[in-house]
N, C-alpha and C. Protein backbone atom coordinates (compact mmCIF):
# COMPACT_ATOMS: atom_id res chain seq x y z
N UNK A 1 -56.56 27.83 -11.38
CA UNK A 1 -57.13 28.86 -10.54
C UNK A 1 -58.35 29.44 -11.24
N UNK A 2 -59.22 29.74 -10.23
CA UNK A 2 -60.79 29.75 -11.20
C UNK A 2 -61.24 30.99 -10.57
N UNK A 3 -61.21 32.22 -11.46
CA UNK A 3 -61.33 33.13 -10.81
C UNK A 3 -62.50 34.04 -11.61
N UNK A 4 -63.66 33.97 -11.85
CA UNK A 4 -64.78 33.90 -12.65
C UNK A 4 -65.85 34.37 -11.16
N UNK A 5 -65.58 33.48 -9.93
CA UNK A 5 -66.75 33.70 -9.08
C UNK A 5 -66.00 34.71 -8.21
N UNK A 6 -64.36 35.14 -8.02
CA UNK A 6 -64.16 35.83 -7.36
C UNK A 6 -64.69 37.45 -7.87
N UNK A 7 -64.79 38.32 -7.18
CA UNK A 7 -65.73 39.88 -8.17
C UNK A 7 -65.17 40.81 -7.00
N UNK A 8 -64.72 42.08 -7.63
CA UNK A 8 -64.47 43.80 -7.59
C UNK A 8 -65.71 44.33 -7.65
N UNK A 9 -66.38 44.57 -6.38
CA UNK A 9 -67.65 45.70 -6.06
C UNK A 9 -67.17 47.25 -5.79
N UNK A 10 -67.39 47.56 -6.81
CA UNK A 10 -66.93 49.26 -6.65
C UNK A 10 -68.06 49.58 -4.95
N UNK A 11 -67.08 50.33 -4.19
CA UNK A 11 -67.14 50.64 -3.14
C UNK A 11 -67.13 49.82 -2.20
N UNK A 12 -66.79 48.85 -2.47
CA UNK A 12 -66.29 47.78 -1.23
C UNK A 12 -64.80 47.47 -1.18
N UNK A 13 -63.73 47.70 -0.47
CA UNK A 13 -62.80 47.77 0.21
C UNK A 13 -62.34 46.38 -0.55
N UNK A 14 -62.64 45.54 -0.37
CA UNK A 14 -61.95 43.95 -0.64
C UNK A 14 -62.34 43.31 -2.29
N UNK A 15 -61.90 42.18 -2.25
CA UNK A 15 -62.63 41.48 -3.31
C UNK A 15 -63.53 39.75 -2.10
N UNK A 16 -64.57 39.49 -3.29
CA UNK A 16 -65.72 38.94 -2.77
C UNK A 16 -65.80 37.63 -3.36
N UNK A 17 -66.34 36.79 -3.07
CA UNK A 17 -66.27 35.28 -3.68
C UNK A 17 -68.02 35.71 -4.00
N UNK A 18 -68.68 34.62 -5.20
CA UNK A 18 -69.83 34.82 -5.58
C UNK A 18 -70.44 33.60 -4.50
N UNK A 19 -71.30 33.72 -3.94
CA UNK A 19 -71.83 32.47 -2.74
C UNK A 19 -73.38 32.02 -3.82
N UNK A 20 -74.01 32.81 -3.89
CA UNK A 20 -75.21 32.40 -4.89
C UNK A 20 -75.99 33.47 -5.56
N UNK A 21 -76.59 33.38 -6.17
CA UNK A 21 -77.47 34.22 -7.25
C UNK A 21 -78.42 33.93 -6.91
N UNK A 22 -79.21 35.63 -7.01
CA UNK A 22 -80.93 35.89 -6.15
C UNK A 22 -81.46 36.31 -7.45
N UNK A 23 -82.68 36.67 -7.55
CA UNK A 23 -83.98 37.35 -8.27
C UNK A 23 -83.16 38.59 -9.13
N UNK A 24 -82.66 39.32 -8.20
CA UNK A 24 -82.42 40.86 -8.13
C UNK A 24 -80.60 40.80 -8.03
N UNK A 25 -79.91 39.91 -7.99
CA UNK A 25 -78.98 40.39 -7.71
C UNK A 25 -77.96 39.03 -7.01
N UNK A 26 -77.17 38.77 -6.60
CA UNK A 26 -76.69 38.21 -5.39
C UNK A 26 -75.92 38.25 -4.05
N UNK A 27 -75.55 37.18 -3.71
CA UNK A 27 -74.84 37.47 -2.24
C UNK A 27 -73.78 37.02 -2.59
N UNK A 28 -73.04 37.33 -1.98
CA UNK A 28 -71.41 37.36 -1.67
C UNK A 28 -70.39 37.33 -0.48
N UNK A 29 -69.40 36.45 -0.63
CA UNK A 29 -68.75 36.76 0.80
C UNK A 29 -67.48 36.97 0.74
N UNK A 30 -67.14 38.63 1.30
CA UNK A 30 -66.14 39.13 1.71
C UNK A 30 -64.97 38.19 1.93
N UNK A 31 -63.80 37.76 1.34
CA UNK A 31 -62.85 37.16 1.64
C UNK A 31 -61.60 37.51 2.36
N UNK A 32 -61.74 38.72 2.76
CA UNK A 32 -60.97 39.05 4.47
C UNK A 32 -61.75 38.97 5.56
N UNK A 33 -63.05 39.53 5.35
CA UNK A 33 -63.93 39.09 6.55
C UNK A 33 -64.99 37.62 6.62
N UNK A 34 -64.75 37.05 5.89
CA UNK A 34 -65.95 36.47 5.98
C UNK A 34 -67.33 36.52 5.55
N UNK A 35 -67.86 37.94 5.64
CA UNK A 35 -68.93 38.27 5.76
C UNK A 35 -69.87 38.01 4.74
N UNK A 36 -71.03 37.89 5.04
CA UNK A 36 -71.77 37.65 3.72
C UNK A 36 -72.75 38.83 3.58
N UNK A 37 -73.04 39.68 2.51
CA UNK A 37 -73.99 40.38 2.22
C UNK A 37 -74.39 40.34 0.54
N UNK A 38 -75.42 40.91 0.49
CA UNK A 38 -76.08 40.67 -1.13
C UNK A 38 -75.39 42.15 -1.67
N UNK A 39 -75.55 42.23 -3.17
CA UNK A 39 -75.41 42.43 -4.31
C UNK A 39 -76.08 43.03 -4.84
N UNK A 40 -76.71 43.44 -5.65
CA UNK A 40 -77.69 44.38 -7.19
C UNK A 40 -77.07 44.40 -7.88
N UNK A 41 -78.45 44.20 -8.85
CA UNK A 41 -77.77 44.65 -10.13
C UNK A 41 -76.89 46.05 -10.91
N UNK A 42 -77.55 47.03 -9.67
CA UNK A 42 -77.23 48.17 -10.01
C UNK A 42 -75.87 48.42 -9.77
N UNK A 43 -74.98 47.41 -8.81
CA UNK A 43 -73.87 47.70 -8.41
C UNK A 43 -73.04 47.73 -9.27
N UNK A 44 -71.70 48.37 -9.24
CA UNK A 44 -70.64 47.74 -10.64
C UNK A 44 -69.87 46.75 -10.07
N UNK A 45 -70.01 45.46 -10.78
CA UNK A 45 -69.30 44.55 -10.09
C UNK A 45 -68.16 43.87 -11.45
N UNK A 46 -67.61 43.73 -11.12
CA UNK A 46 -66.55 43.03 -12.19
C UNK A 46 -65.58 41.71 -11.22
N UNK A 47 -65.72 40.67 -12.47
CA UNK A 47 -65.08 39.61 -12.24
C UNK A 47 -64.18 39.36 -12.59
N UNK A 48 -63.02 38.71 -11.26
CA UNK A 48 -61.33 38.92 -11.70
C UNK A 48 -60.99 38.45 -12.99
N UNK A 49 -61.46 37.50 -13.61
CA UNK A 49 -61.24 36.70 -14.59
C UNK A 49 -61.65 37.60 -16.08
N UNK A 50 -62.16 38.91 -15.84
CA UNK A 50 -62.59 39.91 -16.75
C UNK A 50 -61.34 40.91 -17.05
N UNK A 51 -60.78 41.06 -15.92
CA UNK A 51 -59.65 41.88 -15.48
C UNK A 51 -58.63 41.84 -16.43
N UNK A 52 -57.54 42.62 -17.20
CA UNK A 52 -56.72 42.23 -18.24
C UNK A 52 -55.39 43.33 -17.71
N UNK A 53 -54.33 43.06 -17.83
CA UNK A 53 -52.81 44.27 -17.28
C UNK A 53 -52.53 44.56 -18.62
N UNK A 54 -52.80 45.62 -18.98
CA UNK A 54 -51.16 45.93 -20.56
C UNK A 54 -50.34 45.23 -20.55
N UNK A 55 -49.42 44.99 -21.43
CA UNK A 55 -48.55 44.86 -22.03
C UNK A 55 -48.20 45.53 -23.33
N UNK A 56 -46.83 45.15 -23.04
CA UNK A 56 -46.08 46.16 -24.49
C UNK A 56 -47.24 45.33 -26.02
N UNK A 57 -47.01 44.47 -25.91
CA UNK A 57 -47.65 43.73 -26.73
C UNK A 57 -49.37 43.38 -26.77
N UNK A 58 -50.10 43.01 -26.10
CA UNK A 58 -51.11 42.75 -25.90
C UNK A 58 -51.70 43.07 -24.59
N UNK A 59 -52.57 42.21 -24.25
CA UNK A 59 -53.08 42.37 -22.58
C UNK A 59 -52.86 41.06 -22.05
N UNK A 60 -52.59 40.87 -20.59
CA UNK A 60 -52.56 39.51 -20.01
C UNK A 60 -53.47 39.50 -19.23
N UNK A 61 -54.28 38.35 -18.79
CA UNK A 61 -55.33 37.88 -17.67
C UNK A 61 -54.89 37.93 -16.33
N UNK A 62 -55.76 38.56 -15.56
CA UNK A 62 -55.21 38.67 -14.40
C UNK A 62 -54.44 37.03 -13.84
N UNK A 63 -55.35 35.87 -14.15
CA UNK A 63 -54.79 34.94 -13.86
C UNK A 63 -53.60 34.71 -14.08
N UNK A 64 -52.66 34.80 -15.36
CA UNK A 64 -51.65 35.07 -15.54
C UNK A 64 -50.63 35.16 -15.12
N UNK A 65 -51.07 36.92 -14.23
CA UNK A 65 -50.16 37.46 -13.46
C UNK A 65 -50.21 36.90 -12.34
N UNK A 66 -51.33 36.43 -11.45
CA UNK A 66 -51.30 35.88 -10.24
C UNK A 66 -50.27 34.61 -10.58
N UNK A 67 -50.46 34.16 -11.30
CA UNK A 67 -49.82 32.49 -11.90
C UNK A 67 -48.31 33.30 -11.49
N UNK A 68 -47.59 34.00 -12.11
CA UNK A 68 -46.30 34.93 -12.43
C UNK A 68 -45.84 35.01 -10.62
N UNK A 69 -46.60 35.64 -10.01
CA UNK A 69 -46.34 36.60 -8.71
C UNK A 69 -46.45 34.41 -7.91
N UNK A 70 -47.26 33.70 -8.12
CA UNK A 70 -47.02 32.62 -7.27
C UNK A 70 -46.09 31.75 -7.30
N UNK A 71 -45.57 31.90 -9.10
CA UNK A 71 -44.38 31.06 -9.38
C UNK A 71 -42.77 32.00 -8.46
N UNK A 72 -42.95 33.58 -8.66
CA UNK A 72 -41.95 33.86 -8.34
C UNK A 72 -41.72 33.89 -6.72
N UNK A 73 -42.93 34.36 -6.07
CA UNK A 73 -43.16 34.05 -4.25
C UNK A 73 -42.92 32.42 -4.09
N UNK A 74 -42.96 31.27 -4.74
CA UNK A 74 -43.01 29.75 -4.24
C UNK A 74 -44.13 29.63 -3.30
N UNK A 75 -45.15 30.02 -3.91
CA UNK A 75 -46.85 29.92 -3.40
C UNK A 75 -46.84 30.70 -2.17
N UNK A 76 -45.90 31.49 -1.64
CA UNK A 76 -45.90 32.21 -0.38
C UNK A 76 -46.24 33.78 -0.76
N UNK A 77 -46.67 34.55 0.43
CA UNK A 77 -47.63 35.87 0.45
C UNK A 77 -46.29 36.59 0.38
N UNK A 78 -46.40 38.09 -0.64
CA UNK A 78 -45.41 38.67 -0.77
C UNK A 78 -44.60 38.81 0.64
N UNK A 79 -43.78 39.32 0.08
CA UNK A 79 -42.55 39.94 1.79
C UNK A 79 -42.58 41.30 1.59
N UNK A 80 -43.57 41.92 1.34
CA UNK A 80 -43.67 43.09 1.24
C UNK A 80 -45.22 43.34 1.45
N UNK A 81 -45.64 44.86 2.13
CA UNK A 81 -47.02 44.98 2.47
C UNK A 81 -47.28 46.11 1.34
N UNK A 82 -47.97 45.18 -0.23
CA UNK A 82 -48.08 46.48 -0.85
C UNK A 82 -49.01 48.08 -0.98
N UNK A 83 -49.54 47.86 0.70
CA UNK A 83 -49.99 49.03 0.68
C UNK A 83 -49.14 50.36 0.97
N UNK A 84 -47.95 49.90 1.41
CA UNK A 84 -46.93 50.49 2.18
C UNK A 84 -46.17 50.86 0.97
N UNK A 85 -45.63 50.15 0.34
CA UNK A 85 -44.65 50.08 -0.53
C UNK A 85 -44.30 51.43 -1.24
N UNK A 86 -43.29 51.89 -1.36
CA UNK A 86 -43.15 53.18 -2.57
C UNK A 86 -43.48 52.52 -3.82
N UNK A 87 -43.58 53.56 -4.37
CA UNK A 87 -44.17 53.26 -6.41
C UNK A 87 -42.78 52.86 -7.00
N UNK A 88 -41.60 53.37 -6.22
CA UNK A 88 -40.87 52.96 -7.11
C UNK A 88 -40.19 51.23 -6.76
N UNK A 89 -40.64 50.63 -5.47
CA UNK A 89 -40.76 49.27 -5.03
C UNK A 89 -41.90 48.84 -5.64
N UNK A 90 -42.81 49.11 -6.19
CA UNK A 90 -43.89 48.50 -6.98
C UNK A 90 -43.70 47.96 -8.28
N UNK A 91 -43.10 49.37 -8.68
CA UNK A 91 -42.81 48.96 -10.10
C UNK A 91 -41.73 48.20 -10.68
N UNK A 92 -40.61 47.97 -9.35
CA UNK A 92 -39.59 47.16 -9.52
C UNK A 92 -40.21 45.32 -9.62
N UNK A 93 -40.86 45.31 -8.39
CA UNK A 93 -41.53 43.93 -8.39
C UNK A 93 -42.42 43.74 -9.52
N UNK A 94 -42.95 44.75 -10.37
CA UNK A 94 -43.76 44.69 -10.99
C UNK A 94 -43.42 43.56 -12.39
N UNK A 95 -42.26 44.72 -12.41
CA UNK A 95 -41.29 44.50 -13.46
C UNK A 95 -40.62 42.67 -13.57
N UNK A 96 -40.45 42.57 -12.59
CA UNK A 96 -39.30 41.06 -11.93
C UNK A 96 -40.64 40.15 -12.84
N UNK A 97 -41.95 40.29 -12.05
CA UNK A 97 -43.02 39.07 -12.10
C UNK A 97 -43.56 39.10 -13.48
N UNK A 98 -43.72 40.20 -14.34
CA UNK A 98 -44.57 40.79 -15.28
C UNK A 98 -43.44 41.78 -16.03
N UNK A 99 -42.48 41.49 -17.22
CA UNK A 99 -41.21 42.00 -17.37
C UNK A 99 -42.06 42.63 -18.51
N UNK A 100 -42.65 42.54 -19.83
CA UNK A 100 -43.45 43.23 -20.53
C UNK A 100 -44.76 44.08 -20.17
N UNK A 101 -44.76 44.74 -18.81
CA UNK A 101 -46.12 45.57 -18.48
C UNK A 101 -45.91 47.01 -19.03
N UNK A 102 -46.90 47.58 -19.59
CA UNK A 102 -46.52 48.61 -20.16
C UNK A 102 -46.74 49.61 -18.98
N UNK A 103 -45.44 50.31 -19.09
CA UNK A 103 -45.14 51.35 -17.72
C UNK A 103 -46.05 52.23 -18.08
N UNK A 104 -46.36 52.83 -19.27
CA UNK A 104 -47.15 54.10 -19.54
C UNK A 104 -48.67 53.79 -19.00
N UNK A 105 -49.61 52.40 -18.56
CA UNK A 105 -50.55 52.32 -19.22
C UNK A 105 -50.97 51.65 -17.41
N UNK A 106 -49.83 50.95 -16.91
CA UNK A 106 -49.93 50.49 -15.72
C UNK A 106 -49.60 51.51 -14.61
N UNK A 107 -50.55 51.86 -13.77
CA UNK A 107 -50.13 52.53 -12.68
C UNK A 107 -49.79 52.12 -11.30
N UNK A 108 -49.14 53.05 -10.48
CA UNK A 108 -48.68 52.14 -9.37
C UNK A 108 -49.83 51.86 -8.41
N UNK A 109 -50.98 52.65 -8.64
CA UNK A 109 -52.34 52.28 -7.87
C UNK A 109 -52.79 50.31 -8.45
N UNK A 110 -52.67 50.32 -9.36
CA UNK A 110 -53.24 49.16 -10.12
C UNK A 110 -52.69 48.02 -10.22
N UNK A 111 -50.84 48.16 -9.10
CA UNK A 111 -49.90 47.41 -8.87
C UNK A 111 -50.24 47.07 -7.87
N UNK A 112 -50.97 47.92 -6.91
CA UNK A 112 -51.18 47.60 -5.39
C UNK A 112 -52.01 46.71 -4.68
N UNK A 113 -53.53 47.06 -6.32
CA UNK A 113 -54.50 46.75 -6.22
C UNK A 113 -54.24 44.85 -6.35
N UNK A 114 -52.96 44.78 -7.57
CA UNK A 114 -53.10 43.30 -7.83
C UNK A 114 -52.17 42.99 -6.83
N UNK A 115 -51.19 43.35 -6.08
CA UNK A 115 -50.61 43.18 -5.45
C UNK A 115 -51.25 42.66 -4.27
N UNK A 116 -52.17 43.42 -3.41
CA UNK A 116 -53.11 42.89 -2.39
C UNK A 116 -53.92 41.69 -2.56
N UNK A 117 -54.78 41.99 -4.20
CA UNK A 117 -55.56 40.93 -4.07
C UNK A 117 -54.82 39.87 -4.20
N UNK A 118 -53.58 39.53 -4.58
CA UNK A 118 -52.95 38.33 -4.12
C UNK A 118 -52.99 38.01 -2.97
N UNK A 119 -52.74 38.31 -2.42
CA UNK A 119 -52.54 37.96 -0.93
C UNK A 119 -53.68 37.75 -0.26
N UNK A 120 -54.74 38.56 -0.53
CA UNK A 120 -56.16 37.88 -0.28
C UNK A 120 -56.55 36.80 -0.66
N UNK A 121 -56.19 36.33 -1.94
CA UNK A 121 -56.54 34.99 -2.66
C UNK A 121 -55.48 34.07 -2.10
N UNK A 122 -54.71 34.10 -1.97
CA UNK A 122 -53.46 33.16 -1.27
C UNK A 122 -53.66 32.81 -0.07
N UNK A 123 -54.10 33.83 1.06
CA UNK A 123 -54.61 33.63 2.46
C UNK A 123 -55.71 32.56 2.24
N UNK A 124 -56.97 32.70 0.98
CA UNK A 124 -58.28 32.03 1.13
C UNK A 124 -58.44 30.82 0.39
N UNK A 125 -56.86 30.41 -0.16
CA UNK A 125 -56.66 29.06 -0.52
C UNK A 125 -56.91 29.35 -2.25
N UNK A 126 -57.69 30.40 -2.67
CA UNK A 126 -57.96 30.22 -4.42
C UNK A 126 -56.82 30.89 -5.21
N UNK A 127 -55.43 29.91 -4.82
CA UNK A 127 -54.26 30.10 -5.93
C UNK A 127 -54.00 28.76 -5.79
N UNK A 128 -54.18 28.28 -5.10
CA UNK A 128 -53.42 26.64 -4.96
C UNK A 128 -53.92 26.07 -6.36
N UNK A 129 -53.08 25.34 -6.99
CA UNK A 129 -53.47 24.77 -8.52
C UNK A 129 -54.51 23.78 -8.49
N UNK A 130 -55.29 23.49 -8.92
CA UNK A 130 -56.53 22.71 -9.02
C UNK A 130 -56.09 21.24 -9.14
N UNK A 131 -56.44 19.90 -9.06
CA UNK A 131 -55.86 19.01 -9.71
C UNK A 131 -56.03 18.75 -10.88
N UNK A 132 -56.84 19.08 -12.46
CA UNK A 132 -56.67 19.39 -13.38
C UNK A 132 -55.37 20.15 -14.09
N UNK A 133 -55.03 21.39 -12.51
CA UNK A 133 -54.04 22.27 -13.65
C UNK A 133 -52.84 21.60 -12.87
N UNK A 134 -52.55 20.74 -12.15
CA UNK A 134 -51.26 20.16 -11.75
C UNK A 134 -50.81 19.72 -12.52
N UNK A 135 -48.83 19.53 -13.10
CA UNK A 135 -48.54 18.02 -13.58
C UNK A 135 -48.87 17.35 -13.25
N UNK A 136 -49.21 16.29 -14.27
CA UNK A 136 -49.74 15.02 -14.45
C UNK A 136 -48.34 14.13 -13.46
N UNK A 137 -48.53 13.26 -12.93
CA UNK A 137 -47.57 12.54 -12.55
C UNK A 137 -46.82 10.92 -13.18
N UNK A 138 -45.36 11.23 -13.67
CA UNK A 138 -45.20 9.76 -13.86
C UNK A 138 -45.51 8.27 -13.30
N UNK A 139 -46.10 7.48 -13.64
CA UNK A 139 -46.04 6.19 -13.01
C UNK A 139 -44.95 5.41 -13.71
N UNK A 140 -44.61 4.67 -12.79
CA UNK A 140 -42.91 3.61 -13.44
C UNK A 140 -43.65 2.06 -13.08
């Protein structure tokens, strides 16, 4: 899962796939809508693959956790709508997928946040394993 071109635009509602790089900035397209609009530099944009969760121990990559939440769903979109969810259903699932997250450091806003963008990335096909990151297959 290659998540480097997917990007977090502070004040945009969703997360964005990178489509191409301009002079000044680039364009991008909305991956619930479709839509395509440009970018600046001035914007704050951060890329999922930048993204890191606490742990008791260290930090994990968001990829990681998406990897965690797809192994435990069986590549299917939660059964739960985590915008809805109580904090204390957040932090339970949190817990199941991601058993070392540090409770002090993780909030239930930041559960929701990864919680959704799964499901955005799962709807737009960028969790499915690459054929690089598949097992290799026996031949007999």
């Amino acid at each position: 899962m290659e998540l480097s071109t997917i990007l977090v635009i502070s004040g945009k509602p969703d997360i964005s796939e990178l489509v191409s790089q301009t002079k000044g900035g680039a364009i991008v397209m909305n991956l619930v809508t479709g839509q395509k609009f440009p970018v600046f530099r001035n914007d704050r944009i951060s890329s999922l693959s930048e993204i890191r969760i606490y742990t008791t121990v260290d930090e994990r990559p968001l990829a990681d956790v998406f990897q965690s939440i797809y192994d435990h769903e069986q590549g299917k979109e939660l059964g739960f709508d985590p915008k809805k969810a109580s904090n204390a259903e957040l932090f339970d699932y949190f817990g199941i997928v991601l058993p070392d997250y540090d409770t002090e450091r993780v909030h239930a806003s930041d559960i929701k946040k990864v919680l959704y963008w799964y499901n955005i990335l799962l709807k737009a096909g960028k969790l499915e394993p690459k054929a690089e990151e598949a097992a290799p297959v026996e031949e007999k």
